[in-house]
C-alpha atoms as a PDB file:
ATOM      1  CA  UNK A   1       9.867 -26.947 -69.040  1.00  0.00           C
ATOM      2  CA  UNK A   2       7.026 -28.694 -69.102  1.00  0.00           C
ATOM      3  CA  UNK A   3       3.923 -27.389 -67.687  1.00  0.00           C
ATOM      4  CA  UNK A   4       0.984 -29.768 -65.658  1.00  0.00           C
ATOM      5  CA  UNK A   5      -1.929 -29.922 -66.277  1.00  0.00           C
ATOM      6  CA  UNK A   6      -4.914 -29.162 -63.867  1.00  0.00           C
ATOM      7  CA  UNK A   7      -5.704 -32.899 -63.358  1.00  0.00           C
ATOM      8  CA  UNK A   8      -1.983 -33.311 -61.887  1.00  0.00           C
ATOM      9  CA  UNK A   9      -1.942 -30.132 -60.007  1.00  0.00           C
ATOM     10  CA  UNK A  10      -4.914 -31.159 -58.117  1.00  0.00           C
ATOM     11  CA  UNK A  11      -3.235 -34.574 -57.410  1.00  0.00           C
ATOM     12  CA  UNK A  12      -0.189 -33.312 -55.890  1.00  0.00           C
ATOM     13  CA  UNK A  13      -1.949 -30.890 -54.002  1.00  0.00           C
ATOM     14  CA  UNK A  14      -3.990 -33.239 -51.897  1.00  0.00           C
ATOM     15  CA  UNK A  15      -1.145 -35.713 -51.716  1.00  0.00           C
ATOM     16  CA  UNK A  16       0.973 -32.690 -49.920  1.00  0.00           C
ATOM     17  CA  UNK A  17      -2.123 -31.772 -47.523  1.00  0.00           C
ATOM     18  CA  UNK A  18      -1.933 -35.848 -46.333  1.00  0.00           C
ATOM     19  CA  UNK A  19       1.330 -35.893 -46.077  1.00  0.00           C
ATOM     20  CA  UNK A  20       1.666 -32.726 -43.691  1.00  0.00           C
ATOM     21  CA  UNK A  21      -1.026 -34.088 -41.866  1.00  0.00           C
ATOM     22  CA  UNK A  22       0.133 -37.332 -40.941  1.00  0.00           C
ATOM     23  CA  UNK A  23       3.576 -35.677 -39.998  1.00  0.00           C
ATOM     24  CA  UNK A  24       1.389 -33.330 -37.843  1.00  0.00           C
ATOM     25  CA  UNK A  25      -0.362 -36.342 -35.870  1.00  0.00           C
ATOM     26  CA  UNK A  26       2.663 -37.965 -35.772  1.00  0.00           C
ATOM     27  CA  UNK A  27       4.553 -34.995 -33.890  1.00  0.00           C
ATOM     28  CA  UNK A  28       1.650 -34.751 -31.503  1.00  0.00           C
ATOM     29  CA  UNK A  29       0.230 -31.389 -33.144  1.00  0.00           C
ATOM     30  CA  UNK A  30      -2.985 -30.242 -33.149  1.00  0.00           C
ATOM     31  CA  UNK A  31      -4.372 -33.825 -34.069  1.00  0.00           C
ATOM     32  CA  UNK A  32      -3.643 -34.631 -30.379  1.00  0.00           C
ATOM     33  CA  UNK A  33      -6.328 -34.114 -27.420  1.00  0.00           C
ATOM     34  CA  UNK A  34      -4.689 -32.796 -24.421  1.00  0.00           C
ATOM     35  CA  UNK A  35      -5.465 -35.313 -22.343  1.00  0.00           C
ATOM     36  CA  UNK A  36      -7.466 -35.391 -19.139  1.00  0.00           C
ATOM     37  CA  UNK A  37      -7.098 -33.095 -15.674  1.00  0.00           C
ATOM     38  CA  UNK A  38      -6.250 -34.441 -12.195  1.00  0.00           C
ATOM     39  CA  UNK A  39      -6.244 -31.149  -9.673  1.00  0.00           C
ATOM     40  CA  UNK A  40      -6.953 -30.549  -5.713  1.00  0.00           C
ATOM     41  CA  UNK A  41      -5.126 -29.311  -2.483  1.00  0.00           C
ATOM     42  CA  UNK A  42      -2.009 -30.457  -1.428  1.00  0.00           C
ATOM     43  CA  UNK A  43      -2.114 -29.275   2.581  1.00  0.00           C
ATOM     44  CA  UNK A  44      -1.041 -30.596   6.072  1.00  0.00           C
ATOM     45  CA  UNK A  45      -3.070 -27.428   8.178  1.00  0.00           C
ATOM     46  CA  UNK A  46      -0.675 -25.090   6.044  1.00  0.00           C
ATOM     47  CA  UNK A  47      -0.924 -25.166   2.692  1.00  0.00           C
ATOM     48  CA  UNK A  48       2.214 -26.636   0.877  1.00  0.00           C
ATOM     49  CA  UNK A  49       3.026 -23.875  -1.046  1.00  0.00           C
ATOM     50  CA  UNK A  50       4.487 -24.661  -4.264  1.00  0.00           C
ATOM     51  CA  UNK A  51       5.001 -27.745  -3.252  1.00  0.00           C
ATOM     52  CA  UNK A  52       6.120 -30.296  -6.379  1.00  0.00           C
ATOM     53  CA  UNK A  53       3.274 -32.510  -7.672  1.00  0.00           C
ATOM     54  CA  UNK A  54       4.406 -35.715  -9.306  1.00  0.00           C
ATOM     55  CA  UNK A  55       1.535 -38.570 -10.997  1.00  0.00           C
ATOM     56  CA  UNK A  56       2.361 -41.538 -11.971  1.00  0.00           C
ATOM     57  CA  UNK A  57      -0.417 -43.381 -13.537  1.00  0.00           C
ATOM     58  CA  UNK A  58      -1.272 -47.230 -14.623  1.00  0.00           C
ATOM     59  CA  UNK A  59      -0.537 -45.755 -18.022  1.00  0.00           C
ATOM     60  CA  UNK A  60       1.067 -42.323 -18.314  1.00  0.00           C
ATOM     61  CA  UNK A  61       2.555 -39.926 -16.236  1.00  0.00           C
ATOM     62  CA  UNK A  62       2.020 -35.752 -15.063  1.00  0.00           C
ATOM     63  CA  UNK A  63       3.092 -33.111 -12.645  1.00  0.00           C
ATOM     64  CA  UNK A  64       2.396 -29.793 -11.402  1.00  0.00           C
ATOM     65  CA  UNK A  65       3.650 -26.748  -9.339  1.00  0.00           C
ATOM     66  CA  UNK A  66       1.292 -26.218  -6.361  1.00  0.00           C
ATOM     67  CA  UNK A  67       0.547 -22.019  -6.021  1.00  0.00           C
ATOM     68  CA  UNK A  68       0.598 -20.423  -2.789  1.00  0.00           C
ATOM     69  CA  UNK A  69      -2.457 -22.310  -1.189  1.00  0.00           C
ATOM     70  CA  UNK A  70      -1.535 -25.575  -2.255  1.00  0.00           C
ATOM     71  CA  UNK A  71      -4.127 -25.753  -4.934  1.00  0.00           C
ATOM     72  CA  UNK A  72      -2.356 -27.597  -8.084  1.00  0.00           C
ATOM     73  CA  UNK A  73      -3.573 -28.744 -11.771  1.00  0.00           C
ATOM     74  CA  UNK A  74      -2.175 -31.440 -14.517  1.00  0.00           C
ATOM     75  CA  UNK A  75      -3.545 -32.172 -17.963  1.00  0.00           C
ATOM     76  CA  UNK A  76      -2.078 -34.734 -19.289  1.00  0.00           C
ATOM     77  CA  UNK A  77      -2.857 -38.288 -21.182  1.00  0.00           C
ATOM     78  CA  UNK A  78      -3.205 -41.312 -18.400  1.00  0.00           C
ATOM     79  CA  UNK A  79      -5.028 -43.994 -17.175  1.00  0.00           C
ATOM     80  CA  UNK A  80      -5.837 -44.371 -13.655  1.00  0.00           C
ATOM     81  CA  UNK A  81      -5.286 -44.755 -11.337  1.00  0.00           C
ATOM     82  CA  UNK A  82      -2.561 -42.879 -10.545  1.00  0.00           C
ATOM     83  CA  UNK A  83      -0.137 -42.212  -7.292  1.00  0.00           C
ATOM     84  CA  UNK A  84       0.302 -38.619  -6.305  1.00  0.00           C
ATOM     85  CA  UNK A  85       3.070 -37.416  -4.955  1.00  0.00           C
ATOM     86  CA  UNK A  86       3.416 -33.708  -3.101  1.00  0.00           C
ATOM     87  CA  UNK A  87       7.300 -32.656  -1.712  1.00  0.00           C
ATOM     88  CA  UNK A  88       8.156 -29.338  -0.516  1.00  0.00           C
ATOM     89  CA  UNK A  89      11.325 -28.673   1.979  1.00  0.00           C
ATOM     90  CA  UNK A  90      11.069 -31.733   4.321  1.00  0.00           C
ATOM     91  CA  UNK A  91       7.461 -32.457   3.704  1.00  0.00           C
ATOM     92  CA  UNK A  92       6.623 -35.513   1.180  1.00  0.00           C
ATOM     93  CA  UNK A  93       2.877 -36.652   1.587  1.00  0.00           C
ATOM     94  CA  UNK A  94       1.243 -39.232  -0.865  1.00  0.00           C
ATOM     95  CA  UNK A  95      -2.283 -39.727  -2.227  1.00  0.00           C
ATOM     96  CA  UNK A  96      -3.974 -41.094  -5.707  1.00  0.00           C
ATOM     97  CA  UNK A  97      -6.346 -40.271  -8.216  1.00  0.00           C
ATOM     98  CA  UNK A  98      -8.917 -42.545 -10.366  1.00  0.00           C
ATOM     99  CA  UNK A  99      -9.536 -40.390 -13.051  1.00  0.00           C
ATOM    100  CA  UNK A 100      -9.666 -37.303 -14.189  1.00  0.00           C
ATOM    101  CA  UNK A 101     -11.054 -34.633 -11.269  1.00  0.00           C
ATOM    102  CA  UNK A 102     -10.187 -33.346  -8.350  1.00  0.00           C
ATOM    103  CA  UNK A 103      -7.910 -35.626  -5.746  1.00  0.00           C
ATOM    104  CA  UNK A 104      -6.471 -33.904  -2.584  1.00  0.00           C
ATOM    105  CA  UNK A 105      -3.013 -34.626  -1.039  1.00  0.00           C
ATOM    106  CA  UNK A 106      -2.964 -34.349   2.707  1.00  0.00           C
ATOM    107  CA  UNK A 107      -2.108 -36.258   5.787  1.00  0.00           C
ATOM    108  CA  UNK A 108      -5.744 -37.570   5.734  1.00  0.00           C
ATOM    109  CA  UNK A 109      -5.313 -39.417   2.245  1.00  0.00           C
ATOM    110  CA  UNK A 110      -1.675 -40.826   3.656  1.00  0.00           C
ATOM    111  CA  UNK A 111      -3.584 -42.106   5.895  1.00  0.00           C
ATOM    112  CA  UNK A 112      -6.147 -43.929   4.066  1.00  0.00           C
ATOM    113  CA  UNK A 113      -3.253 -45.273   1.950  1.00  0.00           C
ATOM    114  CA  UNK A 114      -2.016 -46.824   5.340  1.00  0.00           C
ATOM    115  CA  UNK A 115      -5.701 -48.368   5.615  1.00  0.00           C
ATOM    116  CA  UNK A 116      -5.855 -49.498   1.813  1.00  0.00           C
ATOM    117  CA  UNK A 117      -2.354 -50.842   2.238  1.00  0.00           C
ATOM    118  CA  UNK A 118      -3.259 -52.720   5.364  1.00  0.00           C
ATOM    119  CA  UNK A 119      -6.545 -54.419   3.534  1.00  0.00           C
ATOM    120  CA  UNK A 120      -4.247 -55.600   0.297  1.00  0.00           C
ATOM    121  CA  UNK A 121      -1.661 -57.350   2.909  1.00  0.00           C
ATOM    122  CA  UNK A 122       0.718 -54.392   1.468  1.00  0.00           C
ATOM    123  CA  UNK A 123       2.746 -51.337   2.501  1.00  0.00           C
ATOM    124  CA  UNK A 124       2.023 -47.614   1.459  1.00  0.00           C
ATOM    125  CA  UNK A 125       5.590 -47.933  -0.348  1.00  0.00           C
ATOM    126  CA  UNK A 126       4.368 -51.106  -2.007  1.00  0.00           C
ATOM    127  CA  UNK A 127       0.983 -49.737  -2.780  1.00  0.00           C
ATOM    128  CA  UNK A 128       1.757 -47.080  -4.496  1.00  0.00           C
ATOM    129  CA  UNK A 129       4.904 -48.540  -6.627  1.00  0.00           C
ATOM    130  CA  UNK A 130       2.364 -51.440  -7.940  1.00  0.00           C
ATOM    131  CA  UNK A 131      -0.419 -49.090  -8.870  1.00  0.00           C
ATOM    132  CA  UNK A 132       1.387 -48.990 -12.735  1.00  0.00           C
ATOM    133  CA  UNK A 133       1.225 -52.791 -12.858  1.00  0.00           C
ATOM    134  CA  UNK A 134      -0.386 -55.242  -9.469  1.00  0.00           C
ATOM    135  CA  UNK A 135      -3.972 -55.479 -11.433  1.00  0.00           C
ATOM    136  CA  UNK A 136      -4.868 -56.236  -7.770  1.00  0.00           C
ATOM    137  CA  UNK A 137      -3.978 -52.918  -6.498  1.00  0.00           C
ATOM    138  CA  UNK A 138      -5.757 -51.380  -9.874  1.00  0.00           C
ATOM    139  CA  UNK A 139      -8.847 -53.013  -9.058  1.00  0.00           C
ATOM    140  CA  UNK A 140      -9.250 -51.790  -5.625  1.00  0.00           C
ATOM    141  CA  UNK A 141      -8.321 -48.250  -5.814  1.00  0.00           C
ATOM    142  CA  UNK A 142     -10.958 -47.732  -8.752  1.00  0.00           C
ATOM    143  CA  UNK A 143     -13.200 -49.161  -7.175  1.00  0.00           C
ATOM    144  CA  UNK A 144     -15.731 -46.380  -5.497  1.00  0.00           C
ATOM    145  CA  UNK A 145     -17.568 -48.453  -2.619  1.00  0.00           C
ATOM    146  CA  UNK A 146     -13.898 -49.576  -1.464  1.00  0.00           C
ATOM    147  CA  UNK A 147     -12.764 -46.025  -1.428  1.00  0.00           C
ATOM    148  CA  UNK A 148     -15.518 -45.085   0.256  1.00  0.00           C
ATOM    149  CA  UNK A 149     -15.428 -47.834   2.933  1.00  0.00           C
ATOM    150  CA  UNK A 150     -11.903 -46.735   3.575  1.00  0.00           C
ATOM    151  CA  UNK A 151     -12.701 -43.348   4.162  1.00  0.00           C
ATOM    152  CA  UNK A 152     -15.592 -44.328   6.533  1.00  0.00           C
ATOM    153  CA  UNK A 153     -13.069 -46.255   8.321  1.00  0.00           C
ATOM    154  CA  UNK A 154     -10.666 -44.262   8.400  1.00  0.00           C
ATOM    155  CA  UNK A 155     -12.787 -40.846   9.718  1.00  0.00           C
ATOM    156  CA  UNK A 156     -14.318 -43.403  12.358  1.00  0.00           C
ATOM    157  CA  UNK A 157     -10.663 -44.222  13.380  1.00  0.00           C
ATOM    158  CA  UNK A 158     -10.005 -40.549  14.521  1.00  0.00           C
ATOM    159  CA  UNK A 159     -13.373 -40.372  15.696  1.00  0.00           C
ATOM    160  CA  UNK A 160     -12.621 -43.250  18.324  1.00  0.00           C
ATOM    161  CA  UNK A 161      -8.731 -42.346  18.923  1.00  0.00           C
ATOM    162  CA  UNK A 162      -9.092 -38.535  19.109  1.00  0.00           C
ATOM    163  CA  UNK A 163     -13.028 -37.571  19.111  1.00  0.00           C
ATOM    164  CA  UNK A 164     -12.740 -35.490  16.528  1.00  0.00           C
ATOM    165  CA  UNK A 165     -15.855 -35.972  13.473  1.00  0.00           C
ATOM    166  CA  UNK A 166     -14.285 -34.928  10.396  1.00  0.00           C
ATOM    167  CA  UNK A 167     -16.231 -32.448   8.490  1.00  0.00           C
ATOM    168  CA  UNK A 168     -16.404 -34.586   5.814  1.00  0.00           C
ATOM    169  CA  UNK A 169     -15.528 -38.148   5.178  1.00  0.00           C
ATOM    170  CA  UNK A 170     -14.683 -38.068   1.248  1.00  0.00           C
ATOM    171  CA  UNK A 171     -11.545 -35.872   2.526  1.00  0.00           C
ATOM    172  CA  UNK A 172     -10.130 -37.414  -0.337  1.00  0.00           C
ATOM    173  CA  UNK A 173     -12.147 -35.606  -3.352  1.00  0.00           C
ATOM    174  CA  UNK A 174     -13.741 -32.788  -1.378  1.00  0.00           C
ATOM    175  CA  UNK A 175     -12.461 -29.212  -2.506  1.00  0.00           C
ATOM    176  CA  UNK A 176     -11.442 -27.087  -0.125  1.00  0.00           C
ATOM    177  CA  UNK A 177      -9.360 -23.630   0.432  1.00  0.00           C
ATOM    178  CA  UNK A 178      -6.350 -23.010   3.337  1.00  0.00           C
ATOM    179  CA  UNK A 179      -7.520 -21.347   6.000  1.00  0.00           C
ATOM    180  CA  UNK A 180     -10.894 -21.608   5.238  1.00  0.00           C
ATOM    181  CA  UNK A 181     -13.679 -23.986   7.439  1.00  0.00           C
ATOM    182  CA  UNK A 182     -14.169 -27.550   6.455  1.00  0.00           C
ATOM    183  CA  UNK A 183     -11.559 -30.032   5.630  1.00  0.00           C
ATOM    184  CA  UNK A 184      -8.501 -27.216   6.270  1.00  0.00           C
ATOM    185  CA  UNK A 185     -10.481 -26.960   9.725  1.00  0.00           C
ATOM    186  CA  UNK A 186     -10.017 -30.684  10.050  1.00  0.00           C
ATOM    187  CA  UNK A 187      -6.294 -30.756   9.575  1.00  0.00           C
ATOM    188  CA  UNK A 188      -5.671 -28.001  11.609  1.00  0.00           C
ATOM    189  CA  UNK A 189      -7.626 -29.194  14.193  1.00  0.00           C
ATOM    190  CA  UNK A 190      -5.952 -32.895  13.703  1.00  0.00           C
ATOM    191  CA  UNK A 191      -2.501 -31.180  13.736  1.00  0.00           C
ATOM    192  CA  UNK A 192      -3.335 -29.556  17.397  1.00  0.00           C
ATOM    193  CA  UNK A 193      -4.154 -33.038  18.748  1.00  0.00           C
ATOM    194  CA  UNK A 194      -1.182 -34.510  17.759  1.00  0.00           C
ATOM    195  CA  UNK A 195      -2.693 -36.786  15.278  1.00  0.00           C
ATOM    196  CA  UNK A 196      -0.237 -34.619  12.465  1.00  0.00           C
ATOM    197  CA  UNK A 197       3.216 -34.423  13.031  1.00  0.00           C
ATOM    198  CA  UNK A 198       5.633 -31.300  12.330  1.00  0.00           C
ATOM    199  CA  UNK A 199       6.671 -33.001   9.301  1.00  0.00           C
ATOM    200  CA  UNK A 200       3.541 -33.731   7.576  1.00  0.00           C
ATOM    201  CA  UNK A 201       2.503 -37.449   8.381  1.00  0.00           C
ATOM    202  CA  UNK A 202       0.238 -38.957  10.394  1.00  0.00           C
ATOM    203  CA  UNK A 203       1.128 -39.622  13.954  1.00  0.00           C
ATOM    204  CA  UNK A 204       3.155 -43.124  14.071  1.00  0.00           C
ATOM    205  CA  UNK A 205       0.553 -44.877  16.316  1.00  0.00           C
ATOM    206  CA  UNK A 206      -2.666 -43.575  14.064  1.00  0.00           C
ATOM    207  CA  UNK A 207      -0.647 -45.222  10.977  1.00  0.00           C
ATOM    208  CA  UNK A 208      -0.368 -48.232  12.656  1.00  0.00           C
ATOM    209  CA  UNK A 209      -3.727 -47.984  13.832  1.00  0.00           C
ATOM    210  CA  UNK A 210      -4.880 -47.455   9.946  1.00  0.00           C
ATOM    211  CA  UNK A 211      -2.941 -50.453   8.434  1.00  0.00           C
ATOM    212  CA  UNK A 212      -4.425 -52.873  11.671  1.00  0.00           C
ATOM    213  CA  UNK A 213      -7.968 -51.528  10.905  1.00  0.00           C
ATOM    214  CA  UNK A 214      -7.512 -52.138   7.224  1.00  0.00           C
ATOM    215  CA  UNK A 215      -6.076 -55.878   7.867  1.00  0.00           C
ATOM    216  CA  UNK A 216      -8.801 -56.504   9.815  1.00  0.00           C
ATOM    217  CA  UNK A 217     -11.191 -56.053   6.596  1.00  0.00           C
ATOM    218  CA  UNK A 218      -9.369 -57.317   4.272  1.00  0.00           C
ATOM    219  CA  UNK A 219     -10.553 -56.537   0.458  1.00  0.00           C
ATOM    220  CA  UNK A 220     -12.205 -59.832  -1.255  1.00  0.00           C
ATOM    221  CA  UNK A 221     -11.559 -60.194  -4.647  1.00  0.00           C
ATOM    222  CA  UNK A 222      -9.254 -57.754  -4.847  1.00  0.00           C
ATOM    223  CA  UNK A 223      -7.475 -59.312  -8.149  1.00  0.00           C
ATOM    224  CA  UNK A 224     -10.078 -60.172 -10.094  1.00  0.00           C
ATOM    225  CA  UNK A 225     -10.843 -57.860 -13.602  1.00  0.00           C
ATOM    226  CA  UNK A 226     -14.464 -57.138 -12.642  1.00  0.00           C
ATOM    227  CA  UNK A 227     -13.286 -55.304  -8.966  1.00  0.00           C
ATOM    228  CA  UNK A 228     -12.964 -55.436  -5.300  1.00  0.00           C
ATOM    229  CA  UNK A 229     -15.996 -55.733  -3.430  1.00  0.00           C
ATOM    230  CA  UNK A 230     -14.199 -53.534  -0.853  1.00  0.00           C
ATOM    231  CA  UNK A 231     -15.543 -55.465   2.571  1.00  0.00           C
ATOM    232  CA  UNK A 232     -17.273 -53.680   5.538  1.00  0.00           C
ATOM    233  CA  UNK A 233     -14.525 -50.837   6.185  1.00  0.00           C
ATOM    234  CA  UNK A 234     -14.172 -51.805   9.617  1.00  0.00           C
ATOM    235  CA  UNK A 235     -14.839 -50.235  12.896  1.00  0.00           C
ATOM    236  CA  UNK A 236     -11.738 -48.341  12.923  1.00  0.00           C
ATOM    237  CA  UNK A 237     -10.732 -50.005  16.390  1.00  0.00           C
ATOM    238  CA  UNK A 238     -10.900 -48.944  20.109  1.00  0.00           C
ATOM    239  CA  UNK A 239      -7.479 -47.202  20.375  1.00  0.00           C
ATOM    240  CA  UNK A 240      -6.910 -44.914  23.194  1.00  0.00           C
ATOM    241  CA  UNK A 241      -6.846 -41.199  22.135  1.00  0.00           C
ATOM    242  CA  UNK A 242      -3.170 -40.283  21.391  1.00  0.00           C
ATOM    243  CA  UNK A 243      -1.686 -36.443  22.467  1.00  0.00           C
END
């Protein structure tokens, strides 16, 4: 048998090293970076206990296993944003993330999808099914002053319906613990006024309320690459309070 020489050992070493690691990137080994993590609360005044957490993103998807207080966590690869979607026994509540960070899931952010929905001349339904592909719907929900308007809206809406000041208005990135004061206060609070229903949602008439306020100031530019400029928010309407 012929022996090699050192030249050609060398050579066929390196050439193995390549081609394990191009098979290794190409499985998704350690070449890969994890991705990015979405995590937050998914409660309605109770915490939904291991409640399912599905994401589906503009580009990728995720999904988690809420623990005992509601609190869930997903690394994965996406690009926002991205519909969230908590389920647990007859409960099924919806929210959405931007990016990576933290994004709650409660009856609060259902009902800002209602107002967001309402200013895009959409449904929640239809909202959150074109978020992987209506560049319009892209546009808007990255876009931080139109979130923010919402939420505005949205906490004034309850304000004027119920007269209850939410402890917060960015209920939808705020972190917060079950049973604990703050936004769990909210909820439960909201839940004893009848502005939560036993199943999770937002009272039928606050809904409506929500997608009115959000037609009322409706996004401008909404389509275009560069963003929505979001509007004024609205007043939230003069709605009687609701029991």
């Amino acid at each position: 048998m012929k022996l090699l020489n050192g030249a050609t050992l060398r050579t066929l070493q390196f050439g193995s090293i390549v081609l394990a690691t191009s098979a290794l990137v190409a499985c998704g080994g350690s070449g890969d970076s994890p991705g990015a993590t979405v995590s937050g609360t998914a409660a309605v005044g109770a915490a939904m206990a291991n409640a399912s957490i599905v994401l589906t993103c503009k580009n990728g998807s995720g999904s988690a296993t809420a623990n005992s207080s509601g609190a869930y966590s997903a690394t994965f690869k996406f690009d926002g944003p991205c519909a969230i979607t908590a389920s647990g026994g007859a409960i099924m509540i919806h929210s959405f993330a931007v990016s990576a960070g933290t994004y709650n899931v409660t009856p609060l952010t259902e009902l800002l999808l209602s107002y967001l929905a309402g200013q895009l001349g959409t449904t929640v339904s239809g909202l959150l099914a074109g978020i992987s592909s209506n560049t319009a719907f892209q546009s808007a929900l990255s876009n931080s002053t139109v979130i923010a308007n919402a939420e505005a809206a949205v906490a004034q809406l309850i304000k004027t319906r119920y007269g209850i000041t939410l402890s917060s208005s960015s209920f939808l990135t705020v972190s917060f613990t079950p049973g604990q004061p703050g936004a769990d206060a909210d909820l439960d609070t909201l839940l004893t006024a009848g502005a939560i229903t036993a199943n999770g949602q937002p009272a039928a008439s606050l809904t409506a309320a929500a997608t009115a306020a959000g037609a009322a100031a409706p996004i401008s530019g909404g389509g275009n690459s560069g963003g929505a400029t979001g509007g004024t928010g609205g007043t939230g309407g003069t709605g009687t309070t609701t029991k």
